[in-house]
N, C-alpha and C. Protein backbone atom coordinates (compact mmCIF):
# COMPACT_ATOMS: atom_id res chain seq x y z
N UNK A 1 35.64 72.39 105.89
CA UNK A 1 35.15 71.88 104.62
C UNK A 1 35.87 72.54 103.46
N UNK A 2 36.30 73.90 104.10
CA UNK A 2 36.91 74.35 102.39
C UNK A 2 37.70 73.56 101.96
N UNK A 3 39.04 73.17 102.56
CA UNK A 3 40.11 72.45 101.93
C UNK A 3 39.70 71.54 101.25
N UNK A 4 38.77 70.68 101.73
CA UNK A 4 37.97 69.26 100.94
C UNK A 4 37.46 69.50 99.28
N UNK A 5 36.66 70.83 99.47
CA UNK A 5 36.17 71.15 98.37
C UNK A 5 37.52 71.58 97.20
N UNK A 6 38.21 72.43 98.12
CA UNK A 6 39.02 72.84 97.32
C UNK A 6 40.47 71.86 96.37
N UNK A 7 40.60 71.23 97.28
CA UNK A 7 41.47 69.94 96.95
C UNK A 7 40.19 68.90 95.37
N UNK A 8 38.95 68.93 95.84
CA UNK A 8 38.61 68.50 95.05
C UNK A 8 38.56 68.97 93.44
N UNK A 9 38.42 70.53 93.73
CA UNK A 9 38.65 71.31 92.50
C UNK A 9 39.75 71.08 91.82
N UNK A 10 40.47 70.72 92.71
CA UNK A 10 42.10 71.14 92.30
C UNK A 10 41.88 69.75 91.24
N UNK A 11 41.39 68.59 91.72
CA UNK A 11 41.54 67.46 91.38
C UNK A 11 40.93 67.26 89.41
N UNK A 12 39.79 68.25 90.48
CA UNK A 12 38.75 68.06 88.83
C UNK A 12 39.46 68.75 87.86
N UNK A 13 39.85 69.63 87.96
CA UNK A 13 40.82 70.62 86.98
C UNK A 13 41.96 69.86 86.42
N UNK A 14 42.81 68.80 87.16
CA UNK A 14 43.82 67.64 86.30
C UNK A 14 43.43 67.19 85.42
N UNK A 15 41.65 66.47 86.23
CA UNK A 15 41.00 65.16 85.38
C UNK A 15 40.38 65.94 83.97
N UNK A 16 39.74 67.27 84.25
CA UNK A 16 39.20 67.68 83.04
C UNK A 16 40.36 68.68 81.89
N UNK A 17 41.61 68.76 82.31
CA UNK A 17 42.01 69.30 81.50
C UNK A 17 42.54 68.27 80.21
N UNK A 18 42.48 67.02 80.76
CA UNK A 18 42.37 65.73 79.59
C UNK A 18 41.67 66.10 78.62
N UNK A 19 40.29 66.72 79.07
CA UNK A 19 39.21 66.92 77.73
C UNK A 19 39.15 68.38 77.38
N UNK A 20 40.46 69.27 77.34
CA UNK A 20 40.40 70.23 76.59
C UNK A 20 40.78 70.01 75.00
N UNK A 21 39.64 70.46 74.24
CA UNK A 21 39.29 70.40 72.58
C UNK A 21 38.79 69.20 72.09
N UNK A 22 37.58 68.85 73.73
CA UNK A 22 37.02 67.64 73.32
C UNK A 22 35.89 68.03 72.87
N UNK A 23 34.58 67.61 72.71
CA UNK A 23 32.96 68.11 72.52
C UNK A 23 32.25 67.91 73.45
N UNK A 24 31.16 68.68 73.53
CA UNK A 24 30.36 68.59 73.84
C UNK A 24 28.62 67.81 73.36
N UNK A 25 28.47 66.64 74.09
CA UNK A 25 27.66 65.84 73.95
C UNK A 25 26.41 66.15 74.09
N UNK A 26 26.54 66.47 75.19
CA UNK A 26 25.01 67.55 75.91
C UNK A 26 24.91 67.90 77.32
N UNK A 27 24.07 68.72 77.21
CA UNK A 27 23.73 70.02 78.65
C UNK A 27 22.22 69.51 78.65
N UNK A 28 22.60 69.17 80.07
CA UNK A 28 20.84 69.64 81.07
C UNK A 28 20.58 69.87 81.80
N UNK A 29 19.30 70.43 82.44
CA UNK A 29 19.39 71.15 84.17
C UNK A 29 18.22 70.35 84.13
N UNK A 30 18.10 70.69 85.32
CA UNK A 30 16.96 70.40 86.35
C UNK A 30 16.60 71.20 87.46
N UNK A 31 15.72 71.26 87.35
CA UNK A 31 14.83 71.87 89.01
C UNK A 31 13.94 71.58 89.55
N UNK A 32 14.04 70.90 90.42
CA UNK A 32 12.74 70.08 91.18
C UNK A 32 13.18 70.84 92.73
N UNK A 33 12.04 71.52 93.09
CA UNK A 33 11.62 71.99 94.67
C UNK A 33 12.80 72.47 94.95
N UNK A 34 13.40 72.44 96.00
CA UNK A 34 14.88 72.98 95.87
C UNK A 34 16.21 72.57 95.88
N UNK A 35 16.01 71.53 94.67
CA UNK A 35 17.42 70.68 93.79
C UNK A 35 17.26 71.20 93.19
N UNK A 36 18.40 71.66 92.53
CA UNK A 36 18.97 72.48 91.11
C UNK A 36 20.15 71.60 90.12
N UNK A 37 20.17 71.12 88.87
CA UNK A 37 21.35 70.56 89.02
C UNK A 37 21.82 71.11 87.28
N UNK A 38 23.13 70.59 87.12
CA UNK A 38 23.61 71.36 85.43
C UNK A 38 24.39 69.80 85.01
N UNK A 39 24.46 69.35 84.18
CA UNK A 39 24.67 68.26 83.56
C UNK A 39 25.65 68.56 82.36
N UNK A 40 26.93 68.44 82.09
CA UNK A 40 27.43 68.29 80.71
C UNK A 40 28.31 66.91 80.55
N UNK A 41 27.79 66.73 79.54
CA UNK A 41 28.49 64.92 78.86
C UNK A 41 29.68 65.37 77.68
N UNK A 42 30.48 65.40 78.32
CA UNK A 42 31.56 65.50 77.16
C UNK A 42 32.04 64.18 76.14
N UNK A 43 32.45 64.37 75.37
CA UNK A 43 32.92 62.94 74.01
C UNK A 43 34.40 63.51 73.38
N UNK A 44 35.09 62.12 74.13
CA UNK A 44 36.50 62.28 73.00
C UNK A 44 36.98 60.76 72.85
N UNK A 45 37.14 61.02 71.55
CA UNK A 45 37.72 59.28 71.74
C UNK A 45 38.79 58.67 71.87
N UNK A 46 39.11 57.70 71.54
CA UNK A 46 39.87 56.92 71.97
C UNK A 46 39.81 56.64 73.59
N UNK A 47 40.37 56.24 74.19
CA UNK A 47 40.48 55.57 75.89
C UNK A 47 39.89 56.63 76.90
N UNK A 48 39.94 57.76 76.16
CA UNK A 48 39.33 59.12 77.44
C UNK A 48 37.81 58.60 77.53
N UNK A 49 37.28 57.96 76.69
CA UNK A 49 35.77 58.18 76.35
C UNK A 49 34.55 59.28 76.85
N UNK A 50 33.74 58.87 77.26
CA UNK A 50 32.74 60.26 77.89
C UNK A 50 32.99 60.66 79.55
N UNK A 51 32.54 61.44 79.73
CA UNK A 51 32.92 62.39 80.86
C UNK A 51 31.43 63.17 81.04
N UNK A 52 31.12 62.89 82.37
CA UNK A 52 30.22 64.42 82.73
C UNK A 52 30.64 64.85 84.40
N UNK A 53 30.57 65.82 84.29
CA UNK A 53 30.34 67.27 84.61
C UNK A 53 28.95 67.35 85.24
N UNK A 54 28.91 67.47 87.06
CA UNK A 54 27.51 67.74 87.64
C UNK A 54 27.73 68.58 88.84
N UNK A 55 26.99 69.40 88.36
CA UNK A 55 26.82 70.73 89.94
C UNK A 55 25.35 70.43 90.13
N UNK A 56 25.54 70.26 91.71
CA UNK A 56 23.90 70.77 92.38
C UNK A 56 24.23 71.92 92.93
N UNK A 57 23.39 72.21 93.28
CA UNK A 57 23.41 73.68 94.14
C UNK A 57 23.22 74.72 93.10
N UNK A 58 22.58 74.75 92.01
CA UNK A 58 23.17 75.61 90.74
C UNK A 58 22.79 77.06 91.31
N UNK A 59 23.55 78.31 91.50
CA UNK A 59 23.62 79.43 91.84
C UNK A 59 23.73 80.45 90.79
N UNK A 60 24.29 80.12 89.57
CA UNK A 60 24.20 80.69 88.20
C UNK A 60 24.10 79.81 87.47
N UNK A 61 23.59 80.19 85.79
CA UNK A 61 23.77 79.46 84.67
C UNK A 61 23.95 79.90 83.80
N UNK A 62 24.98 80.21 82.72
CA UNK A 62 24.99 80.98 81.41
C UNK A 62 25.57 79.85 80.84
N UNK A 63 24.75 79.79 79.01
CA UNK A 63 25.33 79.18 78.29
C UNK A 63 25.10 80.23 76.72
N UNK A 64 26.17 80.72 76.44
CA UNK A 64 26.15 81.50 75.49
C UNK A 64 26.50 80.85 74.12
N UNK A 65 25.49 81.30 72.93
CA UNK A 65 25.65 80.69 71.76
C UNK A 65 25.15 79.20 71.44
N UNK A 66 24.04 78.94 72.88
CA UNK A 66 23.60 77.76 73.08
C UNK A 66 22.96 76.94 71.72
N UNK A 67 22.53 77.62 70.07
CA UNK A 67 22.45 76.89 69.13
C UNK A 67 23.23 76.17 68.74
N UNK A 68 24.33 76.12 69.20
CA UNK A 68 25.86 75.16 68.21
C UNK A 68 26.34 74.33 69.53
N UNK A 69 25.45 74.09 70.76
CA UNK A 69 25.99 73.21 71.77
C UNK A 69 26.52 72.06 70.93
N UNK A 70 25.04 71.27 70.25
CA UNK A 70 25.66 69.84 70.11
C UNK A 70 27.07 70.06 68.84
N UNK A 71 27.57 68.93 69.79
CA UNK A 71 28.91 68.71 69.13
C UNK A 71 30.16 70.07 68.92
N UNK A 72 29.03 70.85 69.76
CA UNK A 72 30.42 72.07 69.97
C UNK A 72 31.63 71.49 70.83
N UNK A 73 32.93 71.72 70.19
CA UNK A 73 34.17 71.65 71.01
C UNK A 73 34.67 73.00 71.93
N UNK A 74 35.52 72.53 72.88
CA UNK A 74 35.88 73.51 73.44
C UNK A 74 37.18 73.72 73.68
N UNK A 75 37.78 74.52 74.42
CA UNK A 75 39.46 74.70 73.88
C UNK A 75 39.88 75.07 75.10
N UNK A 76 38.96 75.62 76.01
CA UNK A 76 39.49 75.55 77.51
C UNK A 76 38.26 75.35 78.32
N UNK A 77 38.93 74.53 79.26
CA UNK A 77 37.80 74.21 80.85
C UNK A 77 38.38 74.30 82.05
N UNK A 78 37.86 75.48 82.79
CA UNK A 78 38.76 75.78 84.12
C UNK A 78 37.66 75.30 85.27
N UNK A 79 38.17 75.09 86.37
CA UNK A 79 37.31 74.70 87.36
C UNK A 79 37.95 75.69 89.08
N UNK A 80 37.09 76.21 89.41
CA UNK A 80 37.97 77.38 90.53
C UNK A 80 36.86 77.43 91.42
N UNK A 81 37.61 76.62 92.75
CA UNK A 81 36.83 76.52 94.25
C UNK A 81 36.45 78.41 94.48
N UNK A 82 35.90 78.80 94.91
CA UNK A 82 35.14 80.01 95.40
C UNK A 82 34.61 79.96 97.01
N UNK A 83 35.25 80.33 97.64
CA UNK A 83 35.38 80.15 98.79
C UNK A 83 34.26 80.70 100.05
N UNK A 84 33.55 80.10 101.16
CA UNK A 84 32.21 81.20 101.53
C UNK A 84 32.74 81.99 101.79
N UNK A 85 33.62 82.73 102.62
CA UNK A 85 34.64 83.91 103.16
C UNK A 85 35.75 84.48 103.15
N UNK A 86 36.42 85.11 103.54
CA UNK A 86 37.70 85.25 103.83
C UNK A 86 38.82 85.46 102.80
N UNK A 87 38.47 84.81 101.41
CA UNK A 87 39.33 85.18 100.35
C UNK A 87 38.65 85.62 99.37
N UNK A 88 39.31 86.23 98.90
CA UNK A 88 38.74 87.35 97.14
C UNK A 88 38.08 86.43 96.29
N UNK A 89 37.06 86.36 95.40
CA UNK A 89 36.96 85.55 94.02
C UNK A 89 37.50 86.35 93.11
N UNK A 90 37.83 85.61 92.00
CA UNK A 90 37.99 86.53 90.69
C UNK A 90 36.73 87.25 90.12
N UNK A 91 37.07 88.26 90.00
CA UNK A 91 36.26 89.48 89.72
C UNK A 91 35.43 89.20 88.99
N UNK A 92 35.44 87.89 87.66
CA UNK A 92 34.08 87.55 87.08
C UNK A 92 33.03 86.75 87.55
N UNK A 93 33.57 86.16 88.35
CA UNK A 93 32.69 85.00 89.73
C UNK A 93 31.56 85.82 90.79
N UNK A 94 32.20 87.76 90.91
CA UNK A 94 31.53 88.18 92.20
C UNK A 94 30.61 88.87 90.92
N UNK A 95 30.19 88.82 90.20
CA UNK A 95 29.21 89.19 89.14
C UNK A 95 28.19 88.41 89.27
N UNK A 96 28.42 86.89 89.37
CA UNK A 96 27.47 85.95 88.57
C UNK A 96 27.03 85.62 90.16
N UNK A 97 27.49 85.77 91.34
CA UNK A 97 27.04 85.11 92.92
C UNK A 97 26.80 86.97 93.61
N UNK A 98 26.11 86.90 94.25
CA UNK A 98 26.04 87.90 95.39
C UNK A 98 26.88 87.22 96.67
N UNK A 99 28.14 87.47 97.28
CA UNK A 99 27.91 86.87 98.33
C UNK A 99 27.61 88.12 99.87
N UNK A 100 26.68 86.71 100.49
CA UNK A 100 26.24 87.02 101.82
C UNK A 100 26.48 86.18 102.92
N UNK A 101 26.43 86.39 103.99
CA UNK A 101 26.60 85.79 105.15
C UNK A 101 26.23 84.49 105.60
N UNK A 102 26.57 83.01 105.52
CA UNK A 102 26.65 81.73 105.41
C UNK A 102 26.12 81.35 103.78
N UNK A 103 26.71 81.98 103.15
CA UNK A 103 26.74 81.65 101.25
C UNK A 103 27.66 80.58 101.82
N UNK A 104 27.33 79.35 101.39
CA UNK A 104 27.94 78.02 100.71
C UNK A 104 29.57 78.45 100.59
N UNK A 105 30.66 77.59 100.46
CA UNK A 105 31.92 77.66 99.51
C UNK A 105 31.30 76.74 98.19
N UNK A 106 31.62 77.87 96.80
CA UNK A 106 30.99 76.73 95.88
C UNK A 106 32.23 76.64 94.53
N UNK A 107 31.64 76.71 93.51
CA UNK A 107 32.72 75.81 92.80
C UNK A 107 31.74 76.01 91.28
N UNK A 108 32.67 77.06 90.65
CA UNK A 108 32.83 77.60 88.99
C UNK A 108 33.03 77.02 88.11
N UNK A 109 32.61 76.27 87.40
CA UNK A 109 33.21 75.59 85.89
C UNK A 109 32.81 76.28 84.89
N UNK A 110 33.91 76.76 83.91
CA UNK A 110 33.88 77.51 82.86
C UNK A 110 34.31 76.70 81.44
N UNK A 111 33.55 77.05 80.44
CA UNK A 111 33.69 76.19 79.10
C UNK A 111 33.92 77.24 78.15
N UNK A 112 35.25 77.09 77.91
CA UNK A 112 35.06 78.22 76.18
C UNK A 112 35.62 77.53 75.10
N UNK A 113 34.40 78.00 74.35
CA UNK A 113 35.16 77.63 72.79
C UNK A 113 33.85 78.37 72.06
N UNK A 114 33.48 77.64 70.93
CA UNK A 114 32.59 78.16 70.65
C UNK A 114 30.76 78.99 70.94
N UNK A 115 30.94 77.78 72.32
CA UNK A 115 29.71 77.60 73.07
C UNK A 115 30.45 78.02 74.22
N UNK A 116 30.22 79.04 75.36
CA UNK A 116 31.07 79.30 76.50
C UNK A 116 29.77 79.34 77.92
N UNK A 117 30.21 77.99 78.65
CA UNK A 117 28.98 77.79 79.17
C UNK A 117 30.37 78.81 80.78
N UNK A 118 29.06 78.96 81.80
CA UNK A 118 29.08 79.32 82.88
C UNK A 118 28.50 78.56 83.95
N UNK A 119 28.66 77.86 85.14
CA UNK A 119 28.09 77.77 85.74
C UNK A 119 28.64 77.80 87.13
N UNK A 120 27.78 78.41 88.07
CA UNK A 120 28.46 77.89 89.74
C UNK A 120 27.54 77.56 90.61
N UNK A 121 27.92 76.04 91.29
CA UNK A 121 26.94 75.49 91.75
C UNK A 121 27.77 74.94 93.21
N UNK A 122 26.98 74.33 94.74
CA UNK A 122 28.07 74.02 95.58
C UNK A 122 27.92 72.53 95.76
N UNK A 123 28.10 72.17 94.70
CA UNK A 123 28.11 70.52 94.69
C UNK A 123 28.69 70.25 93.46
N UNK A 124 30.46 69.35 93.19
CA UNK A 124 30.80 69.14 91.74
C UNK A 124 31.13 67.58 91.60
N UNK A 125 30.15 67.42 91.44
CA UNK A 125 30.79 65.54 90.55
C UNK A 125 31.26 65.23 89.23
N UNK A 126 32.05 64.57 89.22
CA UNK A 126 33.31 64.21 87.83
C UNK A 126 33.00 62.42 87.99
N UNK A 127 32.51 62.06 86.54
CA UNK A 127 32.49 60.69 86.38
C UNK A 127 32.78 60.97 85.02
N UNK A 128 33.61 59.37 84.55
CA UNK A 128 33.48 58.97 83.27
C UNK A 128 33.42 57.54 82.85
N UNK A 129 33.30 57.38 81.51
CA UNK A 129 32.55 56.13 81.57
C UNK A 129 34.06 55.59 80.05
N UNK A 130 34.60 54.90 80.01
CA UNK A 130 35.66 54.75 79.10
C UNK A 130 35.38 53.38 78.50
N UNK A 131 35.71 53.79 77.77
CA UNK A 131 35.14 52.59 76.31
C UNK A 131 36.76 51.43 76.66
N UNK A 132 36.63 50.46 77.25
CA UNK A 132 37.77 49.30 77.41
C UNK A 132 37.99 48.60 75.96
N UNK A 133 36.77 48.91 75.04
CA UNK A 133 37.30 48.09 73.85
C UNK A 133 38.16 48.77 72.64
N UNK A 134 38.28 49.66 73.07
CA UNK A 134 39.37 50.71 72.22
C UNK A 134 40.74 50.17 72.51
């Protein structure tokens, strides 16, 4: 399964680096029983149109400076597979996860700009919805 996930990261990281110094639309979670999920709707216009951003599995959540979300832009968005075993994370990833023995392979998305969200969750979906009349 890693490669799958990881190929997918790789993927999401092409598709979302389109919307670096786009905005942010809005953030939401959820937690029902044991679904966890993190939601961000990004907005840029012209032909990119909206974009979200969905982790289940949510394992961390930081969103720092969370008063200036709406319509905060951002200036970088990285996305980095985290693997269950065998290879290193980056040293700010083994902060925000404990790992232990059958931990998930999961998957980091980082937002900075003004608003610098955190999250790592082991489930990442990428949809967008593009305005055809532009």
């Amino acid at each position: 399964m890693s490669g799958k996930l990881q190929a997918k990261c790789l993927k999401a990281q092409e598709i979302l680096s389109e919307y670096e110094g786009s905005f942010i639309e809005r953030i939401s979670s959820s937690a029902v029983g044991d679904r966890s999920t993190f939601d961000i709707l990004l907005i840029r216009s012209g032909v990119f149109g909206e974009l979200t951003i969905s982790l289940e599995g949510v394992r961390y959540l930081s969103v720092a400076n969370s008063v200036s979300v709406d319509s905060a832009f951002f200036d970088r968005l990285t996305v980095v597979h985290l693997p269950a075993s065998g290879s290193p994370w980056p040293e700010e990833a083994e902060g925000f996860v404990t790992r232990f023995e059958n931990l998930p392979e999961l998957v980091w998305v980082r937002l900075v700009g003004p608003v610098e969200i955190d999250v790592v969750g082991s489930m990442l979906t990428v949809s967008s919805a593009v305005d055809l009349n532009s």
